[in-house]
PDB file of N, CA and C in Angstrom:
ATOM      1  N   UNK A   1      -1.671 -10.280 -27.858  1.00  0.00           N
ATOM      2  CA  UNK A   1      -1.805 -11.261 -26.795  1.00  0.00           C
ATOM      3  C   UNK A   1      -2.161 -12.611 -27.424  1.00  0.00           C
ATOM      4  N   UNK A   2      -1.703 -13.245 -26.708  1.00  0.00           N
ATOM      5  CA  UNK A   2      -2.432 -14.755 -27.336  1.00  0.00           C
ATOM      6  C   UNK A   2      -2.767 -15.334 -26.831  1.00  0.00           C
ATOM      7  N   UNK A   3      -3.838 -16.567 -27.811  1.00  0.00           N
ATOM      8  CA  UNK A   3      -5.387 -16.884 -27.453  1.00  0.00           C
ATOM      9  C   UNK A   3      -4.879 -17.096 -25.826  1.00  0.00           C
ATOM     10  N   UNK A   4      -4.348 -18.199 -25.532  1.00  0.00           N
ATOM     11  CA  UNK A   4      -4.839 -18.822 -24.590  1.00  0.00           C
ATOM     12  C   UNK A   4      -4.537 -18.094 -23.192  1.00  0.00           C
ATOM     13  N   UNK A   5      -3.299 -16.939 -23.364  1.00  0.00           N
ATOM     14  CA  UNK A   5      -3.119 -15.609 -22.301  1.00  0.00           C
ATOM     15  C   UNK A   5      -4.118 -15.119 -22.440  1.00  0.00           C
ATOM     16  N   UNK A   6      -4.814 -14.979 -23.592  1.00  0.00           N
ATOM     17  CA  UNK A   6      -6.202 -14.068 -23.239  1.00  0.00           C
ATOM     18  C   UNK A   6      -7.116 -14.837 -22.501  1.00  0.00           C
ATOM     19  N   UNK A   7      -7.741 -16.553 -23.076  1.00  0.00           N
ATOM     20  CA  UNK A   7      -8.101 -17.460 -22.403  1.00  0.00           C
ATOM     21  C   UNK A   7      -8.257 -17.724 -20.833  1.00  0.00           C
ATOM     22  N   UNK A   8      -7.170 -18.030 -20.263  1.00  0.00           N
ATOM     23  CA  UNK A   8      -6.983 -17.687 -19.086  1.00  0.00           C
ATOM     24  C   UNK A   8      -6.702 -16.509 -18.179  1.00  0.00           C
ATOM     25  N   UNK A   9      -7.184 -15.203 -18.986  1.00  0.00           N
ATOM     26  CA  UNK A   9      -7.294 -14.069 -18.065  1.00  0.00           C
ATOM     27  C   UNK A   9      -8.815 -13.518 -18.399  1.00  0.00           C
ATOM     28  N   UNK A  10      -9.891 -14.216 -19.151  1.00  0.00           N
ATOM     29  CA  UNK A  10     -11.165 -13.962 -19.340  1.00  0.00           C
ATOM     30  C   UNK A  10     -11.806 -14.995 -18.303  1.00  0.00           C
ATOM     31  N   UNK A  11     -10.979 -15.347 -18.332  1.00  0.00           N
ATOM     32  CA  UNK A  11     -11.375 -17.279 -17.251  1.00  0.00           C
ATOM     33  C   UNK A  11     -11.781 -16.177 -15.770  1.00  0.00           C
ATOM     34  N   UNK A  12     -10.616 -15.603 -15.432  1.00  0.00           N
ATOM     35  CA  UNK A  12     -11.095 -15.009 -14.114  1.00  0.00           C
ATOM     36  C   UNK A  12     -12.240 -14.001 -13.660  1.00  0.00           C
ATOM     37  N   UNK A  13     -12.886 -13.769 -15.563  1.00  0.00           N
ATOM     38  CA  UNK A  13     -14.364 -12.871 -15.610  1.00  0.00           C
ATOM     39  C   UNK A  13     -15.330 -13.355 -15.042  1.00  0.00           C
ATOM     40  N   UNK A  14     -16.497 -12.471 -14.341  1.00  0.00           N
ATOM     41  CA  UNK A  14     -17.753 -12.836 -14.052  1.00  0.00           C
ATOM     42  C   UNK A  14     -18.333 -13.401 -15.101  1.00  0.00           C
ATOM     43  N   UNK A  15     -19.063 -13.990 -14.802  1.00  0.00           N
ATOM     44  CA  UNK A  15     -19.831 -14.872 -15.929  1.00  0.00           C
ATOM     45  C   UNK A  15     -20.370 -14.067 -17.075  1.00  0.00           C
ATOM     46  N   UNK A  16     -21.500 -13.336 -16.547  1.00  0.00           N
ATOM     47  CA  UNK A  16     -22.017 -12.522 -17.171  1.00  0.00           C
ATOM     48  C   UNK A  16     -21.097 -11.676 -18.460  1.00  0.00           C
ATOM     49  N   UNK A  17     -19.557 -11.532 -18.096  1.00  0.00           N
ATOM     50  CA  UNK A  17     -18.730 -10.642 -18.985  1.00  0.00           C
ATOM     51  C   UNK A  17     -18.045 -11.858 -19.802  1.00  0.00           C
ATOM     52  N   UNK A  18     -18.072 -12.756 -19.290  1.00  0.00           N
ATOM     53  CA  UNK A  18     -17.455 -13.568 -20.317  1.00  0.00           C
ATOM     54  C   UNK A  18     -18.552 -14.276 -21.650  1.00  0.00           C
ATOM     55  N   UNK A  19     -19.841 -14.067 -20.995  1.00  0.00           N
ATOM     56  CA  UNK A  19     -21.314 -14.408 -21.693  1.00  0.00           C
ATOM     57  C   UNK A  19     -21.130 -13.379 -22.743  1.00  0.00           C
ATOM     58  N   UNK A  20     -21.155 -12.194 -22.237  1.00  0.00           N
ATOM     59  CA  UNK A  20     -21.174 -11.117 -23.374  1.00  0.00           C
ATOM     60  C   UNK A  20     -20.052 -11.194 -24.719  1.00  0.00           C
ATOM     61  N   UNK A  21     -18.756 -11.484 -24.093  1.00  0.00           N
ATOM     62  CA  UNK A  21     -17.471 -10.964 -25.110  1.00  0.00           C
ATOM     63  C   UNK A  21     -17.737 -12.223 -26.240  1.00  0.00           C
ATOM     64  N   UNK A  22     -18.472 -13.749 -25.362  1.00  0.00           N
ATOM     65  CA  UNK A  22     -18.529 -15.242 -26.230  1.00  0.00           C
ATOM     66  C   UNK A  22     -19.804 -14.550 -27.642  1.00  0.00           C
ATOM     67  N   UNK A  23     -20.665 -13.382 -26.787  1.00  0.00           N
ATOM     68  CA  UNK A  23     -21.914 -12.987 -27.653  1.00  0.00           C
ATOM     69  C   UNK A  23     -21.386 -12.179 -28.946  1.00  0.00           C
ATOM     70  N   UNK A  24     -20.532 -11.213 -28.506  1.00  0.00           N
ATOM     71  CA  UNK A  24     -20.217  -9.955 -29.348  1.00  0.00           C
ATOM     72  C   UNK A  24     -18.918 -10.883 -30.574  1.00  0.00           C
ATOM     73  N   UNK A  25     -17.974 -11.835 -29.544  1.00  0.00           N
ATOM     74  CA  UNK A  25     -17.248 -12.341 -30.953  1.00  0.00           C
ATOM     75  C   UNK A  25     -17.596 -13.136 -32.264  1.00  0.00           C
ATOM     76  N   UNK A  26     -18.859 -14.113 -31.666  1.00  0.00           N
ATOM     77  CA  UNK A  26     -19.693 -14.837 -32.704  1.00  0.00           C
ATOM     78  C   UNK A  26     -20.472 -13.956 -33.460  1.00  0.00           C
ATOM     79  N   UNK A  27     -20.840 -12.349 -33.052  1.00  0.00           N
ATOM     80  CA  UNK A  27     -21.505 -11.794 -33.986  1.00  0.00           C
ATOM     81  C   UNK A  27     -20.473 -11.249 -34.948  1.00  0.00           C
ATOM     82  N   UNK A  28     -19.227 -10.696 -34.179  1.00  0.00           N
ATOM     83  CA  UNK A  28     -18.530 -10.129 -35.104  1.00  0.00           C
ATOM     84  C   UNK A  28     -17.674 -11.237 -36.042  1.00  0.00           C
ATOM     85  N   UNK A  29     -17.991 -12.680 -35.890  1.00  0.00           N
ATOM     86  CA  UNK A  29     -17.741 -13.528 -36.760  1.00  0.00           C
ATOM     87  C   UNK A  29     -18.409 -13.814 -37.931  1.00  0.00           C
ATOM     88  N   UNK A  30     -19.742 -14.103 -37.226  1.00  0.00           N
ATOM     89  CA  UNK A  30     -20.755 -14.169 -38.559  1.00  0.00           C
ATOM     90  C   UNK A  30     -21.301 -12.525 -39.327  1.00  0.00           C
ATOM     91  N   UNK A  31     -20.824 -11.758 -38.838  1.00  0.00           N
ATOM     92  CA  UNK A  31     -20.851 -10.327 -39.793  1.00  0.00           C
ATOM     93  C   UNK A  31     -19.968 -10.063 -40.874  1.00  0.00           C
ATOM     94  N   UNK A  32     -18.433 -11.049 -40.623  1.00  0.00           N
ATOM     95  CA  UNK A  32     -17.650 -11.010 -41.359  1.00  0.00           C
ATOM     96  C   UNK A  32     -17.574 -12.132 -42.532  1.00  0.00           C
ATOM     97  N   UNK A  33     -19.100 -12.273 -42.364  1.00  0.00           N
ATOM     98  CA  UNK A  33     -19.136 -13.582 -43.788  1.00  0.00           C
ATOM     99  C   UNK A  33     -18.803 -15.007 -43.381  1.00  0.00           C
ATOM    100  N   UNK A  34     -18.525 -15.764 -41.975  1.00  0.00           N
ATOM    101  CA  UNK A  34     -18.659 -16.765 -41.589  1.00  0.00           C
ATOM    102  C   UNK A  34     -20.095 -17.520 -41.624  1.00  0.00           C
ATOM    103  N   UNK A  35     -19.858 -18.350 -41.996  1.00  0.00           N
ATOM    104  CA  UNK A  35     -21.750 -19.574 -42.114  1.00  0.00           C
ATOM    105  C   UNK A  35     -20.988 -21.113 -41.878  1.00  0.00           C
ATOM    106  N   UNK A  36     -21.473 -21.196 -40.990  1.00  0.00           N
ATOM    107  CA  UNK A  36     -21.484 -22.465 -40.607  1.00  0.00           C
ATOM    108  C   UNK A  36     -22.370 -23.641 -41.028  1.00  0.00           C
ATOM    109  N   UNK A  37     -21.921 -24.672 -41.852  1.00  0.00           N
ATOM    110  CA  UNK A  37     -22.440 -25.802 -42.222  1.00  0.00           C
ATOM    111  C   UNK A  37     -22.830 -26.754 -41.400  1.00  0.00           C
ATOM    112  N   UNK A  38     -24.560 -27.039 -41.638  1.00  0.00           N
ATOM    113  CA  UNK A  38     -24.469 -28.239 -40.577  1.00  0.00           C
ATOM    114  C   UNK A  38     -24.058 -29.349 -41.204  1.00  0.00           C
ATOM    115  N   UNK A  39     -23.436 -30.238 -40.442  1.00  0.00           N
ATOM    116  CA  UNK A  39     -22.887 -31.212 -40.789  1.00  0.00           C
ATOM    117  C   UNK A  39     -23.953 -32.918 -41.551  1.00  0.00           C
ATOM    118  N   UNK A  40     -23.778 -33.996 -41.609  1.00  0.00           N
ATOM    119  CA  UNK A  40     -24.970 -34.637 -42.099  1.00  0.00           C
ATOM    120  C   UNK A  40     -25.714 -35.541 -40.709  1.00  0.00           C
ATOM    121  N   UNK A  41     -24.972 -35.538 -39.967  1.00  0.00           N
ATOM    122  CA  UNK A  41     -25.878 -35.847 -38.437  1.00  0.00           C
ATOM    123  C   UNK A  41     -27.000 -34.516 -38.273  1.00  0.00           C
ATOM    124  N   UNK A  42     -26.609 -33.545 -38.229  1.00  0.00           N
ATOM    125  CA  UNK A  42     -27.415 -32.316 -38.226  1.00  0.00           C
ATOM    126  C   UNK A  42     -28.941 -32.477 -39.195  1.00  0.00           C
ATOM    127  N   UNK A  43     -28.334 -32.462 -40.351  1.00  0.00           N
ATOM    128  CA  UNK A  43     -29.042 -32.528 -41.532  1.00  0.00           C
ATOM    129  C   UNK A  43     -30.159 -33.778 -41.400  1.00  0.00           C
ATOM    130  N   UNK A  44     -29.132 -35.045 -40.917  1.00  0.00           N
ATOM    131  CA  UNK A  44     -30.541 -36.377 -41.100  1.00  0.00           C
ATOM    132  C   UNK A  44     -31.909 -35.737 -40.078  1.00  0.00           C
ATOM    133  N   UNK A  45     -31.739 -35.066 -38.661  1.00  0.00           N
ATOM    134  CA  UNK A  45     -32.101 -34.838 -37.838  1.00  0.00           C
ATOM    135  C   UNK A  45     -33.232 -33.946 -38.241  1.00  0.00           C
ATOM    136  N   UNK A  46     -32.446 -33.015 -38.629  1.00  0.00           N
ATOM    137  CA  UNK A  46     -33.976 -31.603 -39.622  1.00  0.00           C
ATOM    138  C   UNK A  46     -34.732 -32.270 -39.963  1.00  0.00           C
ATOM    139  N   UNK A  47     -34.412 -33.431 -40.909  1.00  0.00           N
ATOM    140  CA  UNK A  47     -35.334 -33.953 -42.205  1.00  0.00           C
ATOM    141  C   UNK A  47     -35.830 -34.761 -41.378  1.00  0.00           C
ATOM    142  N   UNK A  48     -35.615 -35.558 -39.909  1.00  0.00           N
ATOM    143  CA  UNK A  48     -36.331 -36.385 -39.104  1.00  0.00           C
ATOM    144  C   UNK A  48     -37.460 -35.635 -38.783  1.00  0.00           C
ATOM    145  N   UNK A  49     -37.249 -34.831 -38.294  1.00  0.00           N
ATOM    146  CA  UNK A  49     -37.907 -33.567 -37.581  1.00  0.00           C
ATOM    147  C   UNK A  49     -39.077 -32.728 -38.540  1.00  0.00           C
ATOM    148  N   UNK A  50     -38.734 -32.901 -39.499  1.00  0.00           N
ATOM    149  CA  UNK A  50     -39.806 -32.374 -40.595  1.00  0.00           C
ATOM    150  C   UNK A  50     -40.481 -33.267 -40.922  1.00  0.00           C
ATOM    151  N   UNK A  51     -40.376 -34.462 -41.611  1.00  0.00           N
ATOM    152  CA  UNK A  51     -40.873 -35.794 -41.764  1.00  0.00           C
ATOM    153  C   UNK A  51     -42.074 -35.492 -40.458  1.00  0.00           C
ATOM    154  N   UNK A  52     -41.684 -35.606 -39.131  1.00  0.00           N
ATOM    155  CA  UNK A  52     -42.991 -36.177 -38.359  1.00  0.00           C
ATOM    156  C   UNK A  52     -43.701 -34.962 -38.180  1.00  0.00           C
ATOM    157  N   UNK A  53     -43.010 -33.620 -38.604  1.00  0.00           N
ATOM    158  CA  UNK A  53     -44.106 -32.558 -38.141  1.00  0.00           C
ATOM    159  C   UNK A  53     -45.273 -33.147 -39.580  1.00  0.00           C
ATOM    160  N   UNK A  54     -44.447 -33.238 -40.384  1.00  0.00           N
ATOM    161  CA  UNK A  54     -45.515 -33.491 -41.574  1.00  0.00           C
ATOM    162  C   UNK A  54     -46.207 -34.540 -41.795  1.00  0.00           C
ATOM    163  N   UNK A  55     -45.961 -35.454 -40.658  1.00  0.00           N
ATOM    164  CA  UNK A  55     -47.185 -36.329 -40.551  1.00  0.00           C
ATOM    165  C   UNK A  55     -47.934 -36.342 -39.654  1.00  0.00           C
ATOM    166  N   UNK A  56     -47.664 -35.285 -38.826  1.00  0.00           N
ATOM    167  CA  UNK A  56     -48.601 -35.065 -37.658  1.00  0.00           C
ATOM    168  C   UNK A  56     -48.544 -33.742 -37.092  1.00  0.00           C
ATOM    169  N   UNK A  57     -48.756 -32.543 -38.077  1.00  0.00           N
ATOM    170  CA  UNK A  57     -48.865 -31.196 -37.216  1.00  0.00           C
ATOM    171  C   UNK A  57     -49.640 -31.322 -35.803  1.00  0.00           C
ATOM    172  N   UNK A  58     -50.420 -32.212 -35.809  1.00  0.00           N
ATOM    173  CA  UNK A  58     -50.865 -31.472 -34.431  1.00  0.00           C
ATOM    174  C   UNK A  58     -49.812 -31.622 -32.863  1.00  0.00           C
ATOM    175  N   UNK A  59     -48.848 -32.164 -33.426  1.00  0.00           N
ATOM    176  CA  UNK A  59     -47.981 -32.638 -32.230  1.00  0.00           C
ATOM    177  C   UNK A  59     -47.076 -31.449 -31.865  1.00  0.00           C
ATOM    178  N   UNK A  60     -46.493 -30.581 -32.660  1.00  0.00           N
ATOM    179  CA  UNK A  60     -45.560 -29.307 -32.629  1.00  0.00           C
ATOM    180  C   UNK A  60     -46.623 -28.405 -31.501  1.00  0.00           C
ATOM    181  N   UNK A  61     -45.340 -28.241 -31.086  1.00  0.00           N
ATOM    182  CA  UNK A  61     -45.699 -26.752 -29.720  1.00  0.00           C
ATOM    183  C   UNK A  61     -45.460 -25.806 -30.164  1.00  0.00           C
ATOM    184  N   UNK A  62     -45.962 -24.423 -30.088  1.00  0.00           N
ATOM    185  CA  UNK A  62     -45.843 -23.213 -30.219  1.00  0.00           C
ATOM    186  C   UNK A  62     -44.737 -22.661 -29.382  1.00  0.00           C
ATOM    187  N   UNK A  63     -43.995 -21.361 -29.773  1.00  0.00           N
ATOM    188  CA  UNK A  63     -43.250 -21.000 -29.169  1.00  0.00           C
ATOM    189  C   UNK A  63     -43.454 -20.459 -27.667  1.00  0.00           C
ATOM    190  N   UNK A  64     -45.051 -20.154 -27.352  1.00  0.00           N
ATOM    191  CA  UNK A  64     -45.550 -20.282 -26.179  1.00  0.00           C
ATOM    192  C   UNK A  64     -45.435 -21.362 -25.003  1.00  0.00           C
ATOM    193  N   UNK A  65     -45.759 -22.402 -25.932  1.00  0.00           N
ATOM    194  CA  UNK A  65     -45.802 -24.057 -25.034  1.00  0.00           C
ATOM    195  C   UNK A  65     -44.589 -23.970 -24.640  1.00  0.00           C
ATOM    196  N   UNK A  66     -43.401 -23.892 -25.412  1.00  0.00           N
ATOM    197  CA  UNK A  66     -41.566 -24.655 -25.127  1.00  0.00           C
ATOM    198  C   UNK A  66     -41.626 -23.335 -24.209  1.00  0.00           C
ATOM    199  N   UNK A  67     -41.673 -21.925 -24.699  1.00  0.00           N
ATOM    200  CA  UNK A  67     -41.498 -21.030 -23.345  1.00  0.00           C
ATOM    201  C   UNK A  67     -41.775 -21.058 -21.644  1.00  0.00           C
ATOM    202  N   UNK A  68     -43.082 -21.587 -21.764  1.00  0.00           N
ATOM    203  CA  UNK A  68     -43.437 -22.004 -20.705  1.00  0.00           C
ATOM    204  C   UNK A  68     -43.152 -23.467 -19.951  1.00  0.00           C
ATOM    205  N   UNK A  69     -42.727 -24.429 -20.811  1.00  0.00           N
ATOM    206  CA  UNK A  69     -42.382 -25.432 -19.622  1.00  0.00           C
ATOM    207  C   UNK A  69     -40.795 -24.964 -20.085  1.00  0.00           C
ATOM    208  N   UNK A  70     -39.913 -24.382 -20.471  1.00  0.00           N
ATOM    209  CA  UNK A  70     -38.717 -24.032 -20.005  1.00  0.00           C
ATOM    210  C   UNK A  70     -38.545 -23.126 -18.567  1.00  0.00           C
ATOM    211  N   UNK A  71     -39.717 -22.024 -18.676  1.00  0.00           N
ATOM    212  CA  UNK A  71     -39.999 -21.495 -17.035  1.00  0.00           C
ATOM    213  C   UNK A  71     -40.210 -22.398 -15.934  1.00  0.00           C
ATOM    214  N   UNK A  72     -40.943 -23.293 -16.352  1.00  0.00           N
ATOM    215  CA  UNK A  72     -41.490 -24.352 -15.113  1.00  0.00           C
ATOM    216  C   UNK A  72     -40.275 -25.217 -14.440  1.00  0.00           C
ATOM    217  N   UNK A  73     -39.541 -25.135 -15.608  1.00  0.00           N
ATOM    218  CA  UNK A  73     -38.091 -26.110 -14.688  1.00  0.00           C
ATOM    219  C   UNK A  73     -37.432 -25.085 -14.395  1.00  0.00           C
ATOM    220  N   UNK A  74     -37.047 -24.134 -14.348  1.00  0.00           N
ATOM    221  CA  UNK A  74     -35.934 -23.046 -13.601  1.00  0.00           C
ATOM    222  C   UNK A  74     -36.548 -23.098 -12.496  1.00  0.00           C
TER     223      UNK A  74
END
């Protein structure tokens, strides 16, 4: 079949089944030795991001904190 016949007949899946098959192909991508490079927008961003944790740990949230105000907006 091809992509885009398959494309547009996954299109008419419940969400949920099309969530899953997007889950199971990226695993069975990166199992097969795929790694994705971040690019250098990516990269300046980390090193932004590290830079201020390292000048100011006390500002980073725990994976508790981001959990919970991600609940608070749903």
């Amino acid at each position: 079949m091809e992509p885009l016949t398959t494309l547009n007949t996954v299109s008419e899946w419940p969400l949920q089944d099309r969530l899953e098959l997007v889950f199971r192909l990226w695993d069975q991508i990166v199992e097969e030795g795929w790694r994705p490079q971040p690019d250098e927008e990516v990269k300046a961003e980390l090193r932004r991001r590290i830079d201020a944790y390292q000048a100011d740990p006390s500002r980073a949230l725990t994976w508790e904190q981001v959990e919970s105000h991600i609940r608070r907006l749903r």
